[in-house]
C-alpha atoms as a PDB file:
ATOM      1  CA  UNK A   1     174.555 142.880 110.239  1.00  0.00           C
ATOM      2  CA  UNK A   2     173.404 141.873 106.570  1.00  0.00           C
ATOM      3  CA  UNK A   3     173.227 137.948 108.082  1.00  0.00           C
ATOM      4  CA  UNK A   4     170.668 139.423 110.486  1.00  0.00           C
ATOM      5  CA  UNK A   5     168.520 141.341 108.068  1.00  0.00           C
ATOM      6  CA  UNK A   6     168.533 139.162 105.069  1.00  0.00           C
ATOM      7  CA  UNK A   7     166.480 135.951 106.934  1.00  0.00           C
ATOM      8  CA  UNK A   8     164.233 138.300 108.714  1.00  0.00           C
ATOM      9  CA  UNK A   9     163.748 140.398 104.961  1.00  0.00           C
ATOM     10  CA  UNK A  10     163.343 136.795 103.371  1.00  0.00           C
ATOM     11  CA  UNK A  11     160.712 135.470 106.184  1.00  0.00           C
ATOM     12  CA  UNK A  12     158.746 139.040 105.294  1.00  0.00           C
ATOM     13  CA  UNK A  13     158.227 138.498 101.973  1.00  0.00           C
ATOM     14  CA  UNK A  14     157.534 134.808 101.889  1.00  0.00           C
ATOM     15  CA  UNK A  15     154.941 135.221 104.610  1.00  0.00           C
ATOM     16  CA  UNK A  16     153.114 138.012 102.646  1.00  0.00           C
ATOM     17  CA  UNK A  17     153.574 135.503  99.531  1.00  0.00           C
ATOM     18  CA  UNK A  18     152.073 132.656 101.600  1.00  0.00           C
ATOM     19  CA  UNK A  19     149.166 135.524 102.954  1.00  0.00           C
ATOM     20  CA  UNK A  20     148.120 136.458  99.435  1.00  0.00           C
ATOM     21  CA  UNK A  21     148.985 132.948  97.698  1.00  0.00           C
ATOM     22  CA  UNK A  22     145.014 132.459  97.603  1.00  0.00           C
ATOM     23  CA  UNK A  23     144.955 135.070  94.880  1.00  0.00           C
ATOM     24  CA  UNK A  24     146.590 132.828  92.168  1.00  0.00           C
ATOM     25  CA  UNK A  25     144.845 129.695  93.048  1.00  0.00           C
ATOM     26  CA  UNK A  26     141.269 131.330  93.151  1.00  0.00           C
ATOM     27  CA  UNK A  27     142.491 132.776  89.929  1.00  0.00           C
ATOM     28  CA  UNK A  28     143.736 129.879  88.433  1.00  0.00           C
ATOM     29  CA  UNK A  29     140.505 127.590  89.609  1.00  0.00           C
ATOM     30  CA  UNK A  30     138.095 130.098  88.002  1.00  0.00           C
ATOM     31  CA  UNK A  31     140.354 129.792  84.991  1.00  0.00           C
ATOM     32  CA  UNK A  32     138.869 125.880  84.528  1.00  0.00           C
ATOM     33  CA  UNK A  33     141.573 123.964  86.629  1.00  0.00           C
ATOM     34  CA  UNK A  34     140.135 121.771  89.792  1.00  0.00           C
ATOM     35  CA  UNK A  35     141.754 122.317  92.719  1.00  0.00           C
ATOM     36  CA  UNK A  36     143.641 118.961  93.112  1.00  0.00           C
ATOM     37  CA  UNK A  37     144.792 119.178  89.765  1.00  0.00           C
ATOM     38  CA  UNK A  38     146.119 121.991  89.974  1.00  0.00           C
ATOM     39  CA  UNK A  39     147.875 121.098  92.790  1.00  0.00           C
ATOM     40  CA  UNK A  40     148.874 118.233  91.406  1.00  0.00           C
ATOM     41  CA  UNK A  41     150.604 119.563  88.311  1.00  0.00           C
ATOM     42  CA  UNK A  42     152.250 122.277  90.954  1.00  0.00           C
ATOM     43  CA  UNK A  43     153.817 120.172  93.121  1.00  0.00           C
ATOM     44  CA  UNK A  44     155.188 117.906  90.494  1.00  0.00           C
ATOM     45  CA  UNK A  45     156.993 121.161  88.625  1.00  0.00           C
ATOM     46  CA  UNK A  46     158.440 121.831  92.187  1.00  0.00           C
ATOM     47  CA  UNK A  47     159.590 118.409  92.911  1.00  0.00           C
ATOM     48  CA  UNK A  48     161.340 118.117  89.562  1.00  0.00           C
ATOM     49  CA  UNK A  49     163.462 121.443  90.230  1.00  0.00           C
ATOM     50  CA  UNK A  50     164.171 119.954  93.174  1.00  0.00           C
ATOM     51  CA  UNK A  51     164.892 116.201  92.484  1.00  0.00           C
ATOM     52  CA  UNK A  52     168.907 117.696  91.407  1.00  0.00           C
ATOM     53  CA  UNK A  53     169.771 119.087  94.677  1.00  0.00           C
ATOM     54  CA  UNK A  54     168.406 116.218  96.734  1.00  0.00           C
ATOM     55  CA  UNK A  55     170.213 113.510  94.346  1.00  0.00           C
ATOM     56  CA  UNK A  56     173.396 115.278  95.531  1.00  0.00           C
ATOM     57  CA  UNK A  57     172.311 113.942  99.189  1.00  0.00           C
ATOM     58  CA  UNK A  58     171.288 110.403  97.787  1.00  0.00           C
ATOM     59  CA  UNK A  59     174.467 108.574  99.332  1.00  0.00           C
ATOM     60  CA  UNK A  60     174.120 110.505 103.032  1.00  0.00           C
ATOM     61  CA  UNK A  61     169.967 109.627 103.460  1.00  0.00           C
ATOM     62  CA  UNK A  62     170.234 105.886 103.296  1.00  0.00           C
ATOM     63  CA  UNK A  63     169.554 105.456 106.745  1.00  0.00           C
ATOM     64  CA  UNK A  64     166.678 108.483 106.776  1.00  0.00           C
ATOM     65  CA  UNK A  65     164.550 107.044 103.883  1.00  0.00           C
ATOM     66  CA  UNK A  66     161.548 106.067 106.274  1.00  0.00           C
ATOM     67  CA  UNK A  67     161.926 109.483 108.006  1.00  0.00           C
ATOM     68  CA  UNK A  68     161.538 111.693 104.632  1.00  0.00           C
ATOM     69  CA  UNK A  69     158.713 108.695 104.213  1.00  0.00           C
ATOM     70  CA  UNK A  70     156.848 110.291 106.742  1.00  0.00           C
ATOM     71  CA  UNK A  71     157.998 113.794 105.895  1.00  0.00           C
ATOM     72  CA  UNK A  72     155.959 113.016 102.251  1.00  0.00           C
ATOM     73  CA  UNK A  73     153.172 111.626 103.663  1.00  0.00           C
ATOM     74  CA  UNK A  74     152.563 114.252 106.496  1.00  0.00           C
ATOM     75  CA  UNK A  75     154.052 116.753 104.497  1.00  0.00           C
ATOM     76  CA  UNK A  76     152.223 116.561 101.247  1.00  0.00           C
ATOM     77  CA  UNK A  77     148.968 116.149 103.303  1.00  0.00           C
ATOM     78  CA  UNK A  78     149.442 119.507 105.008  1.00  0.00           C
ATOM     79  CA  UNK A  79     150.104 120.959 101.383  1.00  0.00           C
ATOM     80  CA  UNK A  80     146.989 118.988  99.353  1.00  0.00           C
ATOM     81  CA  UNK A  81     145.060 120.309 102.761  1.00  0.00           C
ATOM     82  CA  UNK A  82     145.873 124.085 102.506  1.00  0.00           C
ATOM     83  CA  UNK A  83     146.141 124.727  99.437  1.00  0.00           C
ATOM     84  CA  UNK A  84     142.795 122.890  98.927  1.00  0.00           C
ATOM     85  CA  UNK A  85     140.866 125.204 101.524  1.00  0.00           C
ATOM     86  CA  UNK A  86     142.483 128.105 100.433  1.00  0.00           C
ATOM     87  CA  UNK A  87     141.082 127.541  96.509  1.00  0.00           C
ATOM     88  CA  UNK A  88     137.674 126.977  97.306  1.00  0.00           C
ATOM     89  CA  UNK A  89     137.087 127.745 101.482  1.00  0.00           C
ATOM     90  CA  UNK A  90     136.982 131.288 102.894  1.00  0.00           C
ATOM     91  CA  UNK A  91     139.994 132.782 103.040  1.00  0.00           C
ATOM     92  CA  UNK A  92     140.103 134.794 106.197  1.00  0.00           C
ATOM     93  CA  UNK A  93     138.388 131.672 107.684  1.00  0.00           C
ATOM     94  CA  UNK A  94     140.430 128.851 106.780  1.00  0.00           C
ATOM     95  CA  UNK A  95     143.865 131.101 107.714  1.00  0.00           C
ATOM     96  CA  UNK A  96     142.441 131.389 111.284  1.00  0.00           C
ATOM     97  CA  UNK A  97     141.896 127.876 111.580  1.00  0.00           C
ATOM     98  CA  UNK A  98     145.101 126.617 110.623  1.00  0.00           C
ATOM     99  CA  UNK A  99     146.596 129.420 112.944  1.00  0.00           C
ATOM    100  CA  UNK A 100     145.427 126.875 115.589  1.00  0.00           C
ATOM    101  CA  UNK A 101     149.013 125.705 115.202  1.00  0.00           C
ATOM    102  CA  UNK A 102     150.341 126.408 118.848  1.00  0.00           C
ATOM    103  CA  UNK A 103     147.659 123.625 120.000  1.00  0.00           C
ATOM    104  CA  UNK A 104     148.794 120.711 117.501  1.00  0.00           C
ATOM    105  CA  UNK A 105     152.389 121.646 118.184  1.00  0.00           C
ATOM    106  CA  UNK A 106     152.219 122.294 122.066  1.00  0.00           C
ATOM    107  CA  UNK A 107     150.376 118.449 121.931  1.00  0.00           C
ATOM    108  CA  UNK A 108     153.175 117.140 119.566  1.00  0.00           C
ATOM    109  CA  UNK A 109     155.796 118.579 121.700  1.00  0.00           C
ATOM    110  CA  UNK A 110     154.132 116.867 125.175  1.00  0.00           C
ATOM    111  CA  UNK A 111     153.355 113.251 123.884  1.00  0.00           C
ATOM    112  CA  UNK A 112     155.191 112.824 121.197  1.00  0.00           C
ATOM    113  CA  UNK A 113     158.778 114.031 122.244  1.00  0.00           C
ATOM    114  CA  UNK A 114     158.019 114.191 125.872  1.00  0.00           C
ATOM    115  CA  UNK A 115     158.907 118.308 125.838  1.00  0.00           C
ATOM    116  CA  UNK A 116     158.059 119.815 129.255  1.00  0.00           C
ATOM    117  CA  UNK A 117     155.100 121.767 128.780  1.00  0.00           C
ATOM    118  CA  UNK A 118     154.235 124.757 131.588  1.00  0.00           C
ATOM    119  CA  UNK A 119     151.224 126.168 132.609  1.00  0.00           C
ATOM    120  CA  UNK A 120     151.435 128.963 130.064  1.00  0.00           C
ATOM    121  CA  UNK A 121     151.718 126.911 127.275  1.00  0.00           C
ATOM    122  CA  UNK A 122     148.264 125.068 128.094  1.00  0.00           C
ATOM    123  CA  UNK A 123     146.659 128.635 129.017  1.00  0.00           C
ATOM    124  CA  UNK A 124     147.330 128.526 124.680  1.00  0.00           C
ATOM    125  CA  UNK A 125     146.132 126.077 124.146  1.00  0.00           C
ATOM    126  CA  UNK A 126     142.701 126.686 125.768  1.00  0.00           C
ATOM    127  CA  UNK A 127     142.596 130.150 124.163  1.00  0.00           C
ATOM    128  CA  UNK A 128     143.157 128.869 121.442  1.00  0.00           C
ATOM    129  CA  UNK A 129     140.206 125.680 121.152  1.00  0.00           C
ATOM    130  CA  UNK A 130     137.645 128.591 122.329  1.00  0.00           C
ATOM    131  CA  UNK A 131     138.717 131.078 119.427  1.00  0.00           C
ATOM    132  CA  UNK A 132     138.168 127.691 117.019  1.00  0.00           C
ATOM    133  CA  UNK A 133     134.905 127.453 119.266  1.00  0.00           C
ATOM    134  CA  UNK A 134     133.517 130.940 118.413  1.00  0.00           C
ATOM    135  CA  UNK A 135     134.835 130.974 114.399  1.00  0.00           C
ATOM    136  CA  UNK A 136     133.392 127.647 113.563  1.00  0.00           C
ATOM    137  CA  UNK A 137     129.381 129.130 115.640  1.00  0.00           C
ATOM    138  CA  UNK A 138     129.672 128.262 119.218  1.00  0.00           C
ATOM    139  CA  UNK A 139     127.013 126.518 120.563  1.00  0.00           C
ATOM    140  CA  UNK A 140     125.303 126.296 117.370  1.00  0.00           C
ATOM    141  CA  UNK A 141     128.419 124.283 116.062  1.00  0.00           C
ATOM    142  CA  UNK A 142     127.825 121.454 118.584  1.00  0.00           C
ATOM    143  CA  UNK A 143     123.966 121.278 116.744  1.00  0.00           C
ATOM    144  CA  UNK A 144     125.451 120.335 113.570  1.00  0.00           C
ATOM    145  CA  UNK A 145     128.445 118.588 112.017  1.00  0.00           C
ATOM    146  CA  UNK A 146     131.334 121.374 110.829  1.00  0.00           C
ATOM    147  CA  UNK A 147     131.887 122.487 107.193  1.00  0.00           C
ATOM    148  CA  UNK A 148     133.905 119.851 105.187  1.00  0.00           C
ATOM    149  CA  UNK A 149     135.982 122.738 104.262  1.00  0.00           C
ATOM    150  CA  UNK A 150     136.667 123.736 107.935  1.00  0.00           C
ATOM    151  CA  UNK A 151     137.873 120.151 108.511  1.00  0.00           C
ATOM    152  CA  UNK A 152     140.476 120.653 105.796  1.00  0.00           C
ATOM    153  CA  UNK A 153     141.592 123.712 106.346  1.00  0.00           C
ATOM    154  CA  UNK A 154     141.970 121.888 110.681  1.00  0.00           C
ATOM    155  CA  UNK A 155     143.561 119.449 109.153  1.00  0.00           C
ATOM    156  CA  UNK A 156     146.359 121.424 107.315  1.00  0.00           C
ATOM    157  CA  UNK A 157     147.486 122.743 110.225  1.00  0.00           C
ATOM    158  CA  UNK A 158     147.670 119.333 112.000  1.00  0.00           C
ATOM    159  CA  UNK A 159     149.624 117.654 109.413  1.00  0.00           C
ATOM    160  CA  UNK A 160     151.815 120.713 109.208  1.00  0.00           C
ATOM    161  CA  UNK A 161     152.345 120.801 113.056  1.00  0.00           C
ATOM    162  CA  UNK A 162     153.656 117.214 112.628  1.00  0.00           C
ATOM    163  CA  UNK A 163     155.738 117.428 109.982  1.00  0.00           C
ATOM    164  CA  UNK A 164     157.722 119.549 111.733  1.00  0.00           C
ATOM    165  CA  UNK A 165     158.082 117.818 114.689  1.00  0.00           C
ATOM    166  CA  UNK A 166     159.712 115.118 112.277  1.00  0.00           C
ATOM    167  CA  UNK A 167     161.986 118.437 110.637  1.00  0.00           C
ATOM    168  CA  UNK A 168     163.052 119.225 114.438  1.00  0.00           C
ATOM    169  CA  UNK A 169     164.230 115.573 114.514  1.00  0.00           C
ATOM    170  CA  UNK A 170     165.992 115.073 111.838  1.00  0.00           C
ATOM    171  CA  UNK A 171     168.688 118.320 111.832  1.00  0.00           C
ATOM    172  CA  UNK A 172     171.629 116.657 110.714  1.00  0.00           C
ATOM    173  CA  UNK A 173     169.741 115.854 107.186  1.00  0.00           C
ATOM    174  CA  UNK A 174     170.365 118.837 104.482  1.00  0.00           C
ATOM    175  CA  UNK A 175     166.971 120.824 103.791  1.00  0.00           C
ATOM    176  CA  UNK A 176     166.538 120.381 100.225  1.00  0.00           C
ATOM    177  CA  UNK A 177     165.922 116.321 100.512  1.00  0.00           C
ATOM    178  CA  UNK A 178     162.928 117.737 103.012  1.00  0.00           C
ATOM    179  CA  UNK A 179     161.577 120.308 100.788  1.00  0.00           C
ATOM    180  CA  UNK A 180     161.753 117.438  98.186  1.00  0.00           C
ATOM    181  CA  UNK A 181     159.846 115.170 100.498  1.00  0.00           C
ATOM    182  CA  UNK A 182     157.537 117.351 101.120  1.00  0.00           C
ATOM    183  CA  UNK A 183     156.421 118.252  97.241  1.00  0.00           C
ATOM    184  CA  UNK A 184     157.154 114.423  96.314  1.00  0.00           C
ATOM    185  CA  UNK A 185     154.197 113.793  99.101  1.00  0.00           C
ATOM    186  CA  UNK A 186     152.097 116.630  97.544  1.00  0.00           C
ATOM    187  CA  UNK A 187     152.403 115.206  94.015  1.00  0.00           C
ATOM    188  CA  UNK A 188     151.516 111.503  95.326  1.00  0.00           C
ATOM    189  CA  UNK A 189     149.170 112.397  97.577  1.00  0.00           C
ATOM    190  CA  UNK A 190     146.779 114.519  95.277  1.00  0.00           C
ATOM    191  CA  UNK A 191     147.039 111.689  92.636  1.00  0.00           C
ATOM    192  CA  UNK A 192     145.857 109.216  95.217  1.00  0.00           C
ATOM    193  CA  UNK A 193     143.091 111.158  96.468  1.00  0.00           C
ATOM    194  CA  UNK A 194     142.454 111.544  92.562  1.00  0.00           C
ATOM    195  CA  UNK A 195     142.053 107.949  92.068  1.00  0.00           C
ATOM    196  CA  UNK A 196     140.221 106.999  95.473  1.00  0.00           C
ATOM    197  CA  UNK A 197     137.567 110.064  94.734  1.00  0.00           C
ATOM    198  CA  UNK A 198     137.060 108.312  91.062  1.00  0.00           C
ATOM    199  CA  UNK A 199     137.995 112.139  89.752  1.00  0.00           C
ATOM    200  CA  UNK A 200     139.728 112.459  86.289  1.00  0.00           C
ATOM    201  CA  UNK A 201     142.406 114.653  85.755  1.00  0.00           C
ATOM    202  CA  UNK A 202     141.199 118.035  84.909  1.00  0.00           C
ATOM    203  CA  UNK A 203     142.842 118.647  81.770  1.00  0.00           C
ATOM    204  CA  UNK A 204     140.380 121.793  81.398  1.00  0.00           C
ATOM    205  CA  UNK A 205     140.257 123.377  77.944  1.00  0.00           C
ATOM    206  CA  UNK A 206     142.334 123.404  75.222  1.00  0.00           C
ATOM    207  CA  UNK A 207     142.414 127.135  76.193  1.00  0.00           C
ATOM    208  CA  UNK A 208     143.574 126.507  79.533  1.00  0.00           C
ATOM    209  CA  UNK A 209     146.613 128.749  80.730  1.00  0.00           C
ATOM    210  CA  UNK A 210     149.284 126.064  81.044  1.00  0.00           C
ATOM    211  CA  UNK A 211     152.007 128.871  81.357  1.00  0.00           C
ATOM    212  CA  UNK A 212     150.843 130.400  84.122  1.00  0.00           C
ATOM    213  CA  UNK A 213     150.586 127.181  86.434  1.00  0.00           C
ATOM    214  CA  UNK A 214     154.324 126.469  85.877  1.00  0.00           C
ATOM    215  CA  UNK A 215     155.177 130.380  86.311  1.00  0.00           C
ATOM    216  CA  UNK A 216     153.076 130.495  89.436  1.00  0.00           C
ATOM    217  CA  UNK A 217     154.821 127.292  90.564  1.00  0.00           C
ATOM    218  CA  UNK A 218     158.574 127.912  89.850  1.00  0.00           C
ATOM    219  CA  UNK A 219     158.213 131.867  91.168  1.00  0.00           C
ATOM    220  CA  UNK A 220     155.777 132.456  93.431  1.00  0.00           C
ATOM    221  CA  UNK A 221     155.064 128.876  94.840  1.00  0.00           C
ATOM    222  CA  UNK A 222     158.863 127.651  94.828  1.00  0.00           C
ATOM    223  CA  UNK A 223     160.053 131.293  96.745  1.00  0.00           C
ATOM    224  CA  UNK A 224     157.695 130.798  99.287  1.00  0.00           C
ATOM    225  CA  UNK A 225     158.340 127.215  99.678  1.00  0.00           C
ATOM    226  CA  UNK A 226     161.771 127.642 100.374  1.00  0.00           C
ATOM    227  CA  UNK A 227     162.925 131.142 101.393  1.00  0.00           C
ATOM    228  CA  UNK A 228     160.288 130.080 104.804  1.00  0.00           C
ATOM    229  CA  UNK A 229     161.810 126.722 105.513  1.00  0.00           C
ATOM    230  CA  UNK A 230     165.381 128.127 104.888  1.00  0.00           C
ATOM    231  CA  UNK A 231     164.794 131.637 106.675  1.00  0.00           C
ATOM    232  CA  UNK A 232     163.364 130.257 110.093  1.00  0.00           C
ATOM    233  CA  UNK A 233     166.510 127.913 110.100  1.00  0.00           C
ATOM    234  CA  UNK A 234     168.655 131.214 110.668  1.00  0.00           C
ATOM    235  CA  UNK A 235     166.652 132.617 113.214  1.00  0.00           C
ATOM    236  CA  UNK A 236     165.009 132.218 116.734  1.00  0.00           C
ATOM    237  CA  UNK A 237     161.878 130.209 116.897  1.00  0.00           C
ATOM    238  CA  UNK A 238     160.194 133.519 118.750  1.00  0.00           C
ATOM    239  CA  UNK A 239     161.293 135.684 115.918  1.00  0.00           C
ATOM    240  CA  UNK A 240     160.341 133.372 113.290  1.00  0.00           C
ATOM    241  CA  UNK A 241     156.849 132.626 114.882  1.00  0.00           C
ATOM    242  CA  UNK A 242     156.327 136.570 115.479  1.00  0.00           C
ATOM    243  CA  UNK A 243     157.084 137.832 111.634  1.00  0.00           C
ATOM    244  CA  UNK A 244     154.838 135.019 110.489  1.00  0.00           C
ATOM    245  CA  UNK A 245     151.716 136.707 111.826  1.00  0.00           C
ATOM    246  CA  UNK A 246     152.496 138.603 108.889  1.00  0.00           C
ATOM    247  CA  UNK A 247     151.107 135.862 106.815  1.00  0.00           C
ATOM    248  CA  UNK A 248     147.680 136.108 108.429  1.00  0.00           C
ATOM    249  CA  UNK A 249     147.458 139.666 108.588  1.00  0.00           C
ATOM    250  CA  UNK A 250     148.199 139.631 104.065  1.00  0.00           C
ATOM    251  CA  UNK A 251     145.440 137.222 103.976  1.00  0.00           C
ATOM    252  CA  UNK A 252     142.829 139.004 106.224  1.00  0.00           C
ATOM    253  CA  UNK A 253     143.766 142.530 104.564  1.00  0.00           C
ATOM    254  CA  UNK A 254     143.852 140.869 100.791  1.00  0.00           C
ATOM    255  CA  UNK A 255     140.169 138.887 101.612  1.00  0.00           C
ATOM    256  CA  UNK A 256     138.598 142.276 102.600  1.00  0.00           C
ATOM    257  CA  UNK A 257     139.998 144.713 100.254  1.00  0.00           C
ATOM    258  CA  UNK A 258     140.458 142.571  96.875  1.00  0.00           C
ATOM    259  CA  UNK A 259     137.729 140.372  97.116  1.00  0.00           C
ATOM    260  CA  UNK A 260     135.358 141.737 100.048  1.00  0.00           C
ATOM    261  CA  UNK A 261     135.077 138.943 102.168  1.00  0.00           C
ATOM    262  CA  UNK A 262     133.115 140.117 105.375  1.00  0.00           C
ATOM    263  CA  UNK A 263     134.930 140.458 109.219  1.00  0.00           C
ATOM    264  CA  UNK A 264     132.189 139.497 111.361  1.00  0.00           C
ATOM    265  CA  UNK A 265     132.457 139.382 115.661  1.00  0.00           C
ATOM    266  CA  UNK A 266     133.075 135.581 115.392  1.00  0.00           C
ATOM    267  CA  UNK A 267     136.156 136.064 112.945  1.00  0.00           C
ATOM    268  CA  UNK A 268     137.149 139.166 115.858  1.00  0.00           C
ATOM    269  CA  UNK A 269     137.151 137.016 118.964  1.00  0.00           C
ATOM    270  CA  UNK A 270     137.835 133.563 117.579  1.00  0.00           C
ATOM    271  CA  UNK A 271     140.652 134.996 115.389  1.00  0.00           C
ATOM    272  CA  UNK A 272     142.075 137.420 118.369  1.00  0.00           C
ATOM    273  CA  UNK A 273     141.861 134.384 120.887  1.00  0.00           C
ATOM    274  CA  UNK A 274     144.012 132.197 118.135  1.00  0.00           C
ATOM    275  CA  UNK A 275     146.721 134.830 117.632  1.00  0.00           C
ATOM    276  CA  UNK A 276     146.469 135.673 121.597  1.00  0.00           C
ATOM    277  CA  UNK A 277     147.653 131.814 122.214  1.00  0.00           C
ATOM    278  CA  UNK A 278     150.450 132.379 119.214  1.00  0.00           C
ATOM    279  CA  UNK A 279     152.058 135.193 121.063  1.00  0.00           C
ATOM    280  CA  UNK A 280     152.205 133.293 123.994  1.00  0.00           C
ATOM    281  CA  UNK A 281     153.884 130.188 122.190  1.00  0.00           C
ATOM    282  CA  UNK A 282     156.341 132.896 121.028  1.00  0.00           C
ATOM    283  CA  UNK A 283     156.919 134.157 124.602  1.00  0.00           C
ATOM    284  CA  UNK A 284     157.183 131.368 126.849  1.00  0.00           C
ATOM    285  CA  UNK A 285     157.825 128.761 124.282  1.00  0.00           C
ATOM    286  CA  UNK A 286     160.782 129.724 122.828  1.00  0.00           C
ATOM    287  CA  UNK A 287     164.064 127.234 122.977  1.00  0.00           C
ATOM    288  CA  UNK A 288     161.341 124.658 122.706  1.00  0.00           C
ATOM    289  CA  UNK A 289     159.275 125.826 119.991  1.00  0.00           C
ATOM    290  CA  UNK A 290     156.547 123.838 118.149  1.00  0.00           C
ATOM    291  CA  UNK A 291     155.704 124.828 114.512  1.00  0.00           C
ATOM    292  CA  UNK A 292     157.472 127.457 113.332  1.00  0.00           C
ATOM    293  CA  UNK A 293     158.304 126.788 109.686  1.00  0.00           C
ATOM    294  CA  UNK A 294     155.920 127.666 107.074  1.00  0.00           C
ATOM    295  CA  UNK A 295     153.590 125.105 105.391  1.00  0.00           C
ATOM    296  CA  UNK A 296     154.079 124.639 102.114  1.00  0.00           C
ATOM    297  CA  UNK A 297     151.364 125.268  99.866  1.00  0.00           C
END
């Protein structure tokens, strides 16, 4: 009984973490630290904890090099994305928009890996482009281009939704040499965009809380990080996708109560469309679920 309760227990807590994980990065920004250096400097504390465990792999990925290749790349995109939005976009706003998850993944699934998709699965999919309709303005979004910031936080979840349609493929490879791929990607990624953007690093002050980016990173960031990819390996994909509503439901009650952000109609229907299309991925897409795992800040 303790097997059953200890994923389930573990996929609680990390999705609350993952809900609330704005708090420490909105903290942290405000402290002096830009966003991409700060995420940045994050990822490369987590991929150092993790280089040892992956090195124990080294001799059995030889073959799967290009695969964790893509991993990084997709990977640390869907991390530089979210964490990104979540430091300087809306909170309850940028969640809802990456919920769009069952659409990227019920695509993925169709023409990518050629899954059989039912009628069901594409009523999800529609609900859940017209809740993404009505957040981003309705009508009055097809007047003018979207927020920069809504494009990120759509892009995290796209990324995300194909990275794990390469961590479906690829079961017979351990998970820490994924996790690693994944904050390798991060830390590469966010230097790149560093360099292409002509941004310097942002040392901040000599004040600057150092300590606290490397505590947030090897507690808060590394638990969440890894107790969701390893918890919704020990569980059905319909569980897994159900307690990670959780996630949303931390960030909307966080947003509102700590720092007052407002729930308008739009946020109502576009966000109740959204999670209306998730519970039917759960229900009728279970066996061949799409993106289940958690994306890694």
């Amino acid at each position: 009984m303790r097997s059953v309760y200890v994923p389930i227990g573990t996929l609680m807590l990390t999705s609350i973490l993952w809900g609330s994980a704005w708090l420490p990065l909105k903290a942290l920004n405000r402290a002096g630290a830009d966003g991409i250096s700060l995420i940045l400097v994050s990822y490369s504390i987590l991929f150092l904890l993790s280089l040892k465990f992956t090195l124990k792999h080294a001799s059995t990925l030889r073959h799967k090099w290009h695969l964790l290749g893509a991993i990084a790349v997709l990977g640390g995109s869907a991390n530089l994305c979210f964490s990104y939005a979540l430091i300087y976009g809306d909170v309850i706003r940028v969640m809802v928009l990456f919920y769009l998850l069952p659409v990227w993944g019920v695509l993925g699934g169709r023409f990518i890996l050629h899954e059989h998709t039912n009628r069901w699965r594409w009523l999800g999919v529609v609900l859940a482009v017209c809740g993404a309709f009505v957040l981003l303005g309705g009508p009055a979004a097809l007047a003018q281009p979207p927020k920069w910031i809504d494009l990120i936080a759509l892009g995290s979840g796209i990324f995300f939704a194909a990275s794990n349609l390469l961590f479906r493929g690829m079961e017979d490879v351990p998970l820490a040499p994924k996790i690693s791929a994944l904050f390798a990607g991060a830390c590469v990624i966010s230097a790149a965009t560093l360099l292409v953007l002509g941004m310097p690093f942002a040392a901040v002050h000599p004040g600057f809380p150092w300590g606290y980016v490397v505590l947030y990173s090897a507690t808060w960031l590394l638990l969440a990080n890894v107790g969701s990819q390893w918890a919704v390996t020990q569980m059905p994909a319909g569980r897994s996708s159900i307690i990670i509503i959780l996630e949303l439901i931390t960030a909307v009650l966080t947003a509102v109560f700590i720092a007052h952000e407002q729930i308008t109609l739009a946020i109502i229907l576009g966000g109740g469309l959204i999670v209306s299309a998730t519970v039917i991925e759960v229900l009728v897409g279970d066996g061949q679920a799409t993106a289940e795992s958690k994306p890694p800040l």
